[in-house]
PDB file of N, CA and C in Angstrom:
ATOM      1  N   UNK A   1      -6.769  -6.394   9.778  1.00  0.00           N
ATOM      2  CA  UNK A   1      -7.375  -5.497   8.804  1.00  0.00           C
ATOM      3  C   UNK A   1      -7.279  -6.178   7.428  1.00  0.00           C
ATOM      4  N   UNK A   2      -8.476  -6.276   6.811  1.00  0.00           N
ATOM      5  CA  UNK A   2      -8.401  -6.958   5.219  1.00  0.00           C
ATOM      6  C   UNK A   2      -7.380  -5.814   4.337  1.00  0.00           C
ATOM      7  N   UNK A   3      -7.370  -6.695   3.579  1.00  0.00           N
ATOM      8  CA  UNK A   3      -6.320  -5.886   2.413  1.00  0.00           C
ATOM      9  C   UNK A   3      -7.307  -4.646   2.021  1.00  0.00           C
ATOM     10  N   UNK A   4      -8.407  -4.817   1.427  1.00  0.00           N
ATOM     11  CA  UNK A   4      -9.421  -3.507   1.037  1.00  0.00           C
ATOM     12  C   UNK A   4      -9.903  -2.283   2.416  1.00  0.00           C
ATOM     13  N   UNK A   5      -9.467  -2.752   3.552  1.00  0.00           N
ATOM     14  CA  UNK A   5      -9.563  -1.593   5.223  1.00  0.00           C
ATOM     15  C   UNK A   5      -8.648  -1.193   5.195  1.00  0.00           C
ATOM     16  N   UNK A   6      -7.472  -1.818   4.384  1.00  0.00           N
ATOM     17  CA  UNK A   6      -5.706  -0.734   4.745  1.00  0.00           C
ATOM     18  C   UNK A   6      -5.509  -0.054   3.689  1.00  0.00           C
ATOM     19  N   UNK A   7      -6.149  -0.309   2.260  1.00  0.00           N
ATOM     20  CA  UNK A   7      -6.290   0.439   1.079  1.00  0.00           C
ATOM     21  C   UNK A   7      -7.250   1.824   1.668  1.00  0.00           C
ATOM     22  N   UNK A   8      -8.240   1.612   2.135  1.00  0.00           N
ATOM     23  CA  UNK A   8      -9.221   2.505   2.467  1.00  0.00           C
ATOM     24  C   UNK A   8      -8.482   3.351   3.374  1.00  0.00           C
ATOM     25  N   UNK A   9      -8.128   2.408   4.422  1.00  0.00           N
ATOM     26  CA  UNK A   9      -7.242   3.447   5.225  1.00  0.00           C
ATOM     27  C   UNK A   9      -6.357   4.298   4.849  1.00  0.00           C
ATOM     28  N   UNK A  10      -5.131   4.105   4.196  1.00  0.00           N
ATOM     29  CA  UNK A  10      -4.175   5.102   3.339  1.00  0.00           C
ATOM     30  C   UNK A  10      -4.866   6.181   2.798  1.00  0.00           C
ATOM     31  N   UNK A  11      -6.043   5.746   2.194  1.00  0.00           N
ATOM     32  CA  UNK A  11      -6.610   6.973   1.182  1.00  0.00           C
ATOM     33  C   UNK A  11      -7.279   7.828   1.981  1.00  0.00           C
ATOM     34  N   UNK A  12      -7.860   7.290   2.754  1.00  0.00           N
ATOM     35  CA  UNK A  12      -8.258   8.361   4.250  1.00  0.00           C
ATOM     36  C   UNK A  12      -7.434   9.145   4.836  1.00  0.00           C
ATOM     37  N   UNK A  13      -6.630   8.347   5.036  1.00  0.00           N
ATOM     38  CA  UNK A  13      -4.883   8.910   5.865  1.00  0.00           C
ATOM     39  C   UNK A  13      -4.877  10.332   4.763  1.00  0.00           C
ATOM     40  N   UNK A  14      -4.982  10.292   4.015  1.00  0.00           N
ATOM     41  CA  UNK A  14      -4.341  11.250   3.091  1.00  0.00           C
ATOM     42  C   UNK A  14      -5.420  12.277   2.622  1.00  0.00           C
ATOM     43  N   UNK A  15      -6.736  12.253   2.521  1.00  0.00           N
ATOM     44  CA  UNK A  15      -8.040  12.897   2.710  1.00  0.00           C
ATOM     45  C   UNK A  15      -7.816  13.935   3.935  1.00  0.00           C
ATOM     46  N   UNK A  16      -8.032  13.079   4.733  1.00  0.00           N
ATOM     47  CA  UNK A  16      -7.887  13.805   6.281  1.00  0.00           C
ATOM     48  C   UNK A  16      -6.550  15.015   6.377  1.00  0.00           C
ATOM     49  N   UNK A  17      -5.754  14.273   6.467  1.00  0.00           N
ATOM     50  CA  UNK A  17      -4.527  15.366   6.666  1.00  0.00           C
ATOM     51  C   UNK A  17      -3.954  16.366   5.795  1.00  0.00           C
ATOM     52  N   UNK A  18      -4.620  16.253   4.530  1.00  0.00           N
ATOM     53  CA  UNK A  18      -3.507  17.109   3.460  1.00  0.00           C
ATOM     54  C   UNK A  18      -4.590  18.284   3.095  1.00  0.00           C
ATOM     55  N   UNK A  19      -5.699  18.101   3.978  1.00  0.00           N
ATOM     56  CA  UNK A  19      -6.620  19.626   3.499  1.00  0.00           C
ATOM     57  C   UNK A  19      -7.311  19.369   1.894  1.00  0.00           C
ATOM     58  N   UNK A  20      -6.462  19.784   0.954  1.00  0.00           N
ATOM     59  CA  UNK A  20      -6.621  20.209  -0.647  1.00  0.00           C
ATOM     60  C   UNK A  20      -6.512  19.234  -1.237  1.00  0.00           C
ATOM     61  N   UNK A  21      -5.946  17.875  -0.456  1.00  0.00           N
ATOM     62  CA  UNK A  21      -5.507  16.352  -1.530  1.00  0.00           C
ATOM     63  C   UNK A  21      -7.048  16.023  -2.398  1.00  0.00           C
ATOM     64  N   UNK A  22      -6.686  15.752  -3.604  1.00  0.00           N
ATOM     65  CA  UNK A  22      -7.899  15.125  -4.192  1.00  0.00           C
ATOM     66  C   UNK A  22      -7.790  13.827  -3.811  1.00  0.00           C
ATOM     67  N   UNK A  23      -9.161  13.014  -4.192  1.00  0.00           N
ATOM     68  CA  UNK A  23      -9.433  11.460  -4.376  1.00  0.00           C
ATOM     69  C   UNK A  23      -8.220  10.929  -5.130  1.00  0.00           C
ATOM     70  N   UNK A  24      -7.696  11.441  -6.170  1.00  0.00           N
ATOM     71  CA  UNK A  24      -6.711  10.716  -7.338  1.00  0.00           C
ATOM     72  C   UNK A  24      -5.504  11.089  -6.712  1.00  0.00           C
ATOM     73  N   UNK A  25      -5.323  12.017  -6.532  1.00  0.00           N
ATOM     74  CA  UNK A  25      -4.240  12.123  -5.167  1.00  0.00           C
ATOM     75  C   UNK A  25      -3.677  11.782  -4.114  1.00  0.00           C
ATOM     76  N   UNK A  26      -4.955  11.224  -3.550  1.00  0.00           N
ATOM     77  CA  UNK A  26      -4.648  10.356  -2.215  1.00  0.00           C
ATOM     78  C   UNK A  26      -4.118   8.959  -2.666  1.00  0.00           C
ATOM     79  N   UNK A  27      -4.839   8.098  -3.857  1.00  0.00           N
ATOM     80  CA  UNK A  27      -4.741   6.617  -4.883  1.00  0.00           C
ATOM     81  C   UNK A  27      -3.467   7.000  -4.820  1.00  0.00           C
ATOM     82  N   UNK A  28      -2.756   7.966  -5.759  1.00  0.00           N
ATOM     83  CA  UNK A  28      -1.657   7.586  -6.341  1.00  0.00           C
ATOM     84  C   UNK A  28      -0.575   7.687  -4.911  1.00  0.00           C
ATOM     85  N   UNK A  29      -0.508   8.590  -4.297  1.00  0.00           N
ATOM     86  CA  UNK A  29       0.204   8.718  -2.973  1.00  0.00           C
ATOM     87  C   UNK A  29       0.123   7.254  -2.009  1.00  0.00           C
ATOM     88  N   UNK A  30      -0.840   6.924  -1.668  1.00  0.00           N
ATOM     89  CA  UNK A  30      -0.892   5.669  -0.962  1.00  0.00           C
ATOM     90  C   UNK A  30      -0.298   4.472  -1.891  1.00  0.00           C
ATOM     91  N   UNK A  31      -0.310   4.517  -3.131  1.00  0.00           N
ATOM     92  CA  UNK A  31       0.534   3.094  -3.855  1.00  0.00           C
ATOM     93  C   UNK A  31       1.810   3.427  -3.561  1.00  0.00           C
ATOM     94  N   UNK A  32       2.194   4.722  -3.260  1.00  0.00           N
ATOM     95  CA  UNK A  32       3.687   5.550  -3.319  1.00  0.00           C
ATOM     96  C   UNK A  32       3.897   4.500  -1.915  1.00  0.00           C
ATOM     97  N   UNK A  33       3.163   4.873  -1.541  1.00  0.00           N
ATOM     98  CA  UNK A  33       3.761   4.079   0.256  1.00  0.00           C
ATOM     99  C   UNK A  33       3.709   2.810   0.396  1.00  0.00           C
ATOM    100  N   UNK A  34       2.792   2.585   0.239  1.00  0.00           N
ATOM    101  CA  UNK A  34       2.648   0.689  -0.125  1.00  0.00           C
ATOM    102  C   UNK A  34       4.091   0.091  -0.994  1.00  0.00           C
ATOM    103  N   UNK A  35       4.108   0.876  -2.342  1.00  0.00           N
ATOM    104  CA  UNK A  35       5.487   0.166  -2.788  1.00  0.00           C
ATOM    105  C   UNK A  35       6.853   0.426  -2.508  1.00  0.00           C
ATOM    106  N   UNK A  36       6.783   1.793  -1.221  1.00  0.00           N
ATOM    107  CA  UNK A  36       8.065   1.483  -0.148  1.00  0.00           C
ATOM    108  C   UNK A  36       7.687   0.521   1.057  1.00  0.00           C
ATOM    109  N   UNK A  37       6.916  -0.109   1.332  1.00  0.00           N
ATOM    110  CA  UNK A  37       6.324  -1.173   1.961  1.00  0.00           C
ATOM    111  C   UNK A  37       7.372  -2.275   1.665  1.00  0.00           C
ATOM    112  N   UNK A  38       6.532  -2.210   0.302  1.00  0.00           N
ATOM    113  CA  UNK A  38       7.180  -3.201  -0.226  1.00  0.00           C
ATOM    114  C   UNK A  38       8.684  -3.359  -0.361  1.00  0.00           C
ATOM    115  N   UNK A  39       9.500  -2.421  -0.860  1.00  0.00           N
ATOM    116  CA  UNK A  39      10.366  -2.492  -1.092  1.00  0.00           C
ATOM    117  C   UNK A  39      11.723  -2.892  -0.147  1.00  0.00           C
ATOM    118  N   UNK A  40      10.688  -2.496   1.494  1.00  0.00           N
ATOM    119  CA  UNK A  40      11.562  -2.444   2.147  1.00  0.00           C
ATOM    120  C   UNK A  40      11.213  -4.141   2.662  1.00  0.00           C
ATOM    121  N   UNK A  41      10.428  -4.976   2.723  1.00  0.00           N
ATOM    122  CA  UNK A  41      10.445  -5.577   3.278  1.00  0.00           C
ATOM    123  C   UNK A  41      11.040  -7.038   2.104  1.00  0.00           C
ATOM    124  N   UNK A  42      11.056  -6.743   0.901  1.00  0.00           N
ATOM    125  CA  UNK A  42      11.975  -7.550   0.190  1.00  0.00           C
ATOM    126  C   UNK A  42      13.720  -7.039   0.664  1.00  0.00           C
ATOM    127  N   UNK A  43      13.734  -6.346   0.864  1.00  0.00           N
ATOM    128  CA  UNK A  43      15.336  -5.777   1.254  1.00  0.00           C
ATOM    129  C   UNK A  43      15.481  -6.316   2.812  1.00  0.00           C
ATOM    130  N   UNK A  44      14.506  -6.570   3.226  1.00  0.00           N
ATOM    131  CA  UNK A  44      14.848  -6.927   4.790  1.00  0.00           C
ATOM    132  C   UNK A  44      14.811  -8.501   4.736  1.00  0.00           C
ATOM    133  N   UNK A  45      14.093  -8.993   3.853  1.00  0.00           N
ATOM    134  CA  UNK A  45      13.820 -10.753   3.876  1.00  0.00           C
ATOM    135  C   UNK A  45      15.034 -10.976   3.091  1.00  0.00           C
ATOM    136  N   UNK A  46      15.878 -10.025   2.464  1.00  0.00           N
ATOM    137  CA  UNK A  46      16.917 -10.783   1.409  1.00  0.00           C
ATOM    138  C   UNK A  46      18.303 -10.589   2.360  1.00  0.00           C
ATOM    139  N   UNK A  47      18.096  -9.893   3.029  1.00  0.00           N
ATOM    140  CA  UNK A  47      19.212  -9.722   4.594  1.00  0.00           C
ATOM    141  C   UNK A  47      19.211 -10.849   5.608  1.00  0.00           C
ATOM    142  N   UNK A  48      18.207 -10.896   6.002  1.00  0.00           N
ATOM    143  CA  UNK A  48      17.936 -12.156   7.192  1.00  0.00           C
ATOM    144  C   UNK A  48      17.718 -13.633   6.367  1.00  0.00           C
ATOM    145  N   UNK A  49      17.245 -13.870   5.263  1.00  0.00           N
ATOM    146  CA  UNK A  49      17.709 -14.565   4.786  1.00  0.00           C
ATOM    147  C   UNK A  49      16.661 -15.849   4.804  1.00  0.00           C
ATOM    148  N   UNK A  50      15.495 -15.418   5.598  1.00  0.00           N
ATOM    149  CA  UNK A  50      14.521 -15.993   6.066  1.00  0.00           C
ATOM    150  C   UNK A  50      13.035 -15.820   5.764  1.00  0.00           C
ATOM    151  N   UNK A  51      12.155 -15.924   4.867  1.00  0.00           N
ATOM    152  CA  UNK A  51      11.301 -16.193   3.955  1.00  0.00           C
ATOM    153  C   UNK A  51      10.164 -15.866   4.844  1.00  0.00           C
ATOM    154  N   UNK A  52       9.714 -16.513   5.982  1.00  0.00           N
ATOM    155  CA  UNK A  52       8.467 -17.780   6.576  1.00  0.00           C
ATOM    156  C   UNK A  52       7.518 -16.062   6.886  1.00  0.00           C
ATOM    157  N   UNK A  53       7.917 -15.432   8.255  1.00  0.00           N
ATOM    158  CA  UNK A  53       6.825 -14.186   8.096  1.00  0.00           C
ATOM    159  C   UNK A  53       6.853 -13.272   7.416  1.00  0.00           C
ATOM    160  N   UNK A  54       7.814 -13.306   6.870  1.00  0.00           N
ATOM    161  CA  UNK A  54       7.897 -11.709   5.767  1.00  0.00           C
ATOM    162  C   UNK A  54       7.649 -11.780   4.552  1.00  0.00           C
ATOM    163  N   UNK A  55       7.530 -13.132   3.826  1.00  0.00           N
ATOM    164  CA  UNK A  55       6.575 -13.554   3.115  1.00  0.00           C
ATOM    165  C   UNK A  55       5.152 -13.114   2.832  1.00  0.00           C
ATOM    166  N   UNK A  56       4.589 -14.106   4.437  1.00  0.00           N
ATOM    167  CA  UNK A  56       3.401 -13.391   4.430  1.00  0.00           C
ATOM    168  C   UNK A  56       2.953 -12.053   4.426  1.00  0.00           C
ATOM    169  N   UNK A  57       3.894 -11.239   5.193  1.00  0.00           N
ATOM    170  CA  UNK A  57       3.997  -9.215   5.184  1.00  0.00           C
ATOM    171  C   UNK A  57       4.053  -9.291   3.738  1.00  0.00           C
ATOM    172  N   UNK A  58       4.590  -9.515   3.182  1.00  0.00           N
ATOM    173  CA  UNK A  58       4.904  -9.170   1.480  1.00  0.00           C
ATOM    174  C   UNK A  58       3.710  -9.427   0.923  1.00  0.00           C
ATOM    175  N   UNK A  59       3.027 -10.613   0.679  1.00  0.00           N
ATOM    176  CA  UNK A  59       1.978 -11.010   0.224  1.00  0.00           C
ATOM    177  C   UNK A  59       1.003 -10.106   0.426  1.00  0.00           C
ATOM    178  N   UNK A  60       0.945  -9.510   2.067  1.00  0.00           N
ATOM    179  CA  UNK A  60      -0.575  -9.201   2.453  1.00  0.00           C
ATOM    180  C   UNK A  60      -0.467  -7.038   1.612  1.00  0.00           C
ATOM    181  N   UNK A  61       0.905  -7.395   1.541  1.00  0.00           N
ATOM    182  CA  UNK A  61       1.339  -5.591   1.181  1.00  0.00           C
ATOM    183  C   UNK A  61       0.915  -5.287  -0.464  1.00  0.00           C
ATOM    184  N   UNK A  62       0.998  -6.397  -1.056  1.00  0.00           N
ATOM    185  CA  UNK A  62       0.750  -6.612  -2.256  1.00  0.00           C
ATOM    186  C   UNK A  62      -0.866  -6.859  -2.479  1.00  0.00           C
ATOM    187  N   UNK A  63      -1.629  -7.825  -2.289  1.00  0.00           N
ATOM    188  CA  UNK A  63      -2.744  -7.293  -2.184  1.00  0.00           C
ATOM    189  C   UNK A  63      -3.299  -5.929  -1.911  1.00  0.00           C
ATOM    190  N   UNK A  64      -2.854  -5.452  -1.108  1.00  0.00           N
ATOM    191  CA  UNK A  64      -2.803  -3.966  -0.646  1.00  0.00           C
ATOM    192  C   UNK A  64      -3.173  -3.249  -1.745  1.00  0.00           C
ATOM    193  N   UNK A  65      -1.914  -3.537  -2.380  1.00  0.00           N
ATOM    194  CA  UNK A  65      -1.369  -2.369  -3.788  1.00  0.00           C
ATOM    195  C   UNK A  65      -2.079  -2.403  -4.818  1.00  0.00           C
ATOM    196  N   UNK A  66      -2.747  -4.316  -4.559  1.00  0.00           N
ATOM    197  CA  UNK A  66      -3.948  -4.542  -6.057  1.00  0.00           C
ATOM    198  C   UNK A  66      -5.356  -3.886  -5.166  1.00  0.00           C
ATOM    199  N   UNK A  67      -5.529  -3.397  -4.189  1.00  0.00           N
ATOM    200  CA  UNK A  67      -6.675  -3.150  -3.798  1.00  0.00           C
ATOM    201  C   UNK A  67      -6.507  -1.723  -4.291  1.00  0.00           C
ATOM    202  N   UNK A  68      -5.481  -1.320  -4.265  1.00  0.00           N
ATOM    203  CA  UNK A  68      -5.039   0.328  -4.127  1.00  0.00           C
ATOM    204  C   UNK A  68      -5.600   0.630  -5.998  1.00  0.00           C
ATOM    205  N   UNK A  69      -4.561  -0.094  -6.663  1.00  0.00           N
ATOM    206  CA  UNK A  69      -4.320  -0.059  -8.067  1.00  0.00           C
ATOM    207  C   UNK A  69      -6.099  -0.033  -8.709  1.00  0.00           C
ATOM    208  N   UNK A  70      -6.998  -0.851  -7.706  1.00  0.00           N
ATOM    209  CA  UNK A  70      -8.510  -0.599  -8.670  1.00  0.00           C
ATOM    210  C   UNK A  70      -9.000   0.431  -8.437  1.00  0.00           C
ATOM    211  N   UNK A  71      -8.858   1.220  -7.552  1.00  0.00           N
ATOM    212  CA  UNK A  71      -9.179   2.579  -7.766  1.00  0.00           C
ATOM    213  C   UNK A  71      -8.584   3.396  -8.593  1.00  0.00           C
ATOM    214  N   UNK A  72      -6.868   3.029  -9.131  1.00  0.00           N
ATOM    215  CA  UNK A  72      -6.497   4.191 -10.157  1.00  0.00           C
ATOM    216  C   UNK A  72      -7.167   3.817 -11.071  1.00  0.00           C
ATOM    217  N   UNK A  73      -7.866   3.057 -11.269  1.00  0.00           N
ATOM    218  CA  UNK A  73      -7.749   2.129 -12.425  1.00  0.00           C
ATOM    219  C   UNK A  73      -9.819   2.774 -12.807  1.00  0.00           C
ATOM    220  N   UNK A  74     -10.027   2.986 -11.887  1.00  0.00           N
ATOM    221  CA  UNK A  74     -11.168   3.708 -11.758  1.00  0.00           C
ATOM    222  C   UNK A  74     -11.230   5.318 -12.396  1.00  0.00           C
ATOM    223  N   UNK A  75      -9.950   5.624 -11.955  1.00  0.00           N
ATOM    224  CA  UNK A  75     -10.080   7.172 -11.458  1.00  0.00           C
ATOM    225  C   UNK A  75      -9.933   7.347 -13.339  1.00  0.00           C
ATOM    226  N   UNK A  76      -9.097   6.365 -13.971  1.00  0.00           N
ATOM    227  CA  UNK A  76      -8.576   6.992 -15.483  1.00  0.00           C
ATOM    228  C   UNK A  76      -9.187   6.685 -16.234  1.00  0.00           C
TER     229      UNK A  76
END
């Protein structure tokens, strides 16, 4: 899935299920998740101690968040 299909996806995720969620609602909620994404997978690469795939998870989670971030960036 490209970084802009898992952005889309979250905001769907959150369309779909929450009934009443607005558009700006769903943006800001899905960066909410993305940057426990994130957070967790710097906390897991700084444990194991080992860079090589969780790197790339990190990288591709982060794009994510800049795909996420042009829509707030829209919405204001």
């Amino acid at each position: 899935m490209t970084h802009e299909e898992q952005a889309d996806a979250f905001i769907e995720k959150f369309l779909r299920y929450e009934g009443e969620y607005d558009f700006e609602n769903a943006v800001i909620d899905a960066i909410f998740c993305v940057n426990q994404i994130i957070a967790e997978i710097i906390e897991i690469d700084s444990v194991l101690s080992e860079a090589g795939v969780l790197y790339k998870n990190l990288n591709y989670w982060q794009e994510v968040k800049k795909e996420l971030e042009k829509y707030d960036t829209d919405i204001t």
